[in-house]
Protein backbone atom coordinates (compact mmCIF):
# COMPACT_ATOMS: atom_id res chain seq x y z
CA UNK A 1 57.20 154.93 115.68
CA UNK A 2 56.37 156.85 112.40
CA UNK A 3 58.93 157.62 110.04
CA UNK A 4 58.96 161.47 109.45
CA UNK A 5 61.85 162.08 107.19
CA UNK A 6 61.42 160.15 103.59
CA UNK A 7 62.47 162.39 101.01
CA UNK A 8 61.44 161.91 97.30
CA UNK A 9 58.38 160.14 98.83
CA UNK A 10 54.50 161.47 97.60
CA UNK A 11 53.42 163.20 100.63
CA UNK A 12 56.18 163.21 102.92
CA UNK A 13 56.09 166.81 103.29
CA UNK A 14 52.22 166.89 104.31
CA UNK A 15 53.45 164.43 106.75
CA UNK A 16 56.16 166.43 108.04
CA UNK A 17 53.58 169.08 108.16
CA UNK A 18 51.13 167.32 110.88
CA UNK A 19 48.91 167.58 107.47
CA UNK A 20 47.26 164.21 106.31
CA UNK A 21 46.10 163.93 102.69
CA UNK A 22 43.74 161.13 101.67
CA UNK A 23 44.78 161.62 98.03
CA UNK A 24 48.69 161.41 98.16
CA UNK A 25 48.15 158.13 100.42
CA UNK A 26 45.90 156.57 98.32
CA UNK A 27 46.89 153.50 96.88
CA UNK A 28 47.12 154.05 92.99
CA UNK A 29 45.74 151.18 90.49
CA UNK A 30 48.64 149.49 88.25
CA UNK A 31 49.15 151.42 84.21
CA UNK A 32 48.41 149.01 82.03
CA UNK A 33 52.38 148.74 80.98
CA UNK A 34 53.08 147.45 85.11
CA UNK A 35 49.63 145.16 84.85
CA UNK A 36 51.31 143.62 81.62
CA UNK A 37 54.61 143.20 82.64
CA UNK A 38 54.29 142.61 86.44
CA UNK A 39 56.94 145.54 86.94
CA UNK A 40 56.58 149.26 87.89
CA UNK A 41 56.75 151.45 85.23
CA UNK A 42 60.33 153.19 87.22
CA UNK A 43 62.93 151.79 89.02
CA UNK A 44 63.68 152.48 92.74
CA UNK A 45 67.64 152.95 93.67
CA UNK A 46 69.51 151.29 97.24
CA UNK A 47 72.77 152.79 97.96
CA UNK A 48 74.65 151.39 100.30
CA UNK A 49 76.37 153.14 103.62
CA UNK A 50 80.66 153.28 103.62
CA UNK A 51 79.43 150.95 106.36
CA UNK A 52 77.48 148.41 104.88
CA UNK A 53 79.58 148.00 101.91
CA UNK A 54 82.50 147.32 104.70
CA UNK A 55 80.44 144.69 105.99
CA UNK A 56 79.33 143.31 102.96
CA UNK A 57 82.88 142.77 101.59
CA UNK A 58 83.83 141.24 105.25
CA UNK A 59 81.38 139.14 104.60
CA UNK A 60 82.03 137.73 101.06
CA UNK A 61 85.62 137.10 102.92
CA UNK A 62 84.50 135.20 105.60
CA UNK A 63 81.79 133.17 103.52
CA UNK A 64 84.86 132.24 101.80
CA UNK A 65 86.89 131.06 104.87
CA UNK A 66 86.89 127.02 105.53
CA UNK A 67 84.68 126.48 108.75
CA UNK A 68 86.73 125.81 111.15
CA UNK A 69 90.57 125.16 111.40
CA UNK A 70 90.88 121.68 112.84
CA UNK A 71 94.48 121.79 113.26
CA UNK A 72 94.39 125.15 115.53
CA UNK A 73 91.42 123.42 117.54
CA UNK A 74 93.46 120.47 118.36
CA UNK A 75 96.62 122.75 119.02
CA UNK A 76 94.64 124.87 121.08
CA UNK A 77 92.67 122.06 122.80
CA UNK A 78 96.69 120.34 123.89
CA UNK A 79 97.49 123.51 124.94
CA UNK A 80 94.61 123.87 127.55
CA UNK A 81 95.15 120.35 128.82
CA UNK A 82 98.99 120.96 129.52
CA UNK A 83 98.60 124.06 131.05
CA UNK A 84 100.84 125.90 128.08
CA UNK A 85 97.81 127.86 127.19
CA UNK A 86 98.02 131.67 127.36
CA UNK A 87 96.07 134.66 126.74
CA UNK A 88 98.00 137.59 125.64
CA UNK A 89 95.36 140.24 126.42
CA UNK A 90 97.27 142.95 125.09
CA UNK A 91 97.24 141.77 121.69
CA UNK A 92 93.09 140.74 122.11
CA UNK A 93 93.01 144.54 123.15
CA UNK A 94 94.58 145.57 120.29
CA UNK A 95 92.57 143.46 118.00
CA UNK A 96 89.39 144.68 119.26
CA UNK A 97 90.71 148.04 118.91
CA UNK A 98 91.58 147.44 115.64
CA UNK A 99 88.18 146.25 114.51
CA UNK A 100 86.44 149.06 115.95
CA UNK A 101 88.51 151.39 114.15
CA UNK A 102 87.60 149.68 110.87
CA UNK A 103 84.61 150.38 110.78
CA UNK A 104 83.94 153.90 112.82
CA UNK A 105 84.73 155.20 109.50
């Protein structure tokens, strides 16, 4: 599937056009400064979404979370083999509630 809508893009309005140039989609040789150095002679820009910053800082959190509780796993592993284990699906409902809020913005 073609991508229509790049803006700031050499030719993207010829494309949006149904128009195809052979000179804006041309690959263009190196300057000599980007043959030198290896780099392009301008630097391109990323900005991140609301979203994707959300995610990226939930992720620096969890990278910085131990693995795995043992303690809870054996707690909840005695629990299921007594028959004291319960789910309390209200509160799982709220959670995932919750999480969908976060990040809808």
């Amino acid at each position: 599937m073609p991508i229509n809508n790049i803006t700031g893009f050499p030719g993207s309005q010829a494309q949006r056009n149904g128009e195809s140039s052979q000179a804006e989609t041309a690959r263009k040789e190196p300057t000599a400064p980007q043959s030198q150095t290896g780099r392009p002679s301008s630097s391109d820009t990323v900005t991140l979404t609301d979203a994707a910053a959300q995610l990226r800082s939930l992720e620096n959190t969890v990278g910085e979370l131990p693995v795995m509780d043992s303690q809870r796993v054996e707690d909840i592993q005695r629990a299921i083999e007594n028959g004291s284990y319960e789910v309390d699906a209200e509160r799982v409902a709220d959670k995932m509630m919750q999480f969908e809020a976060d990040f809808s913005g």
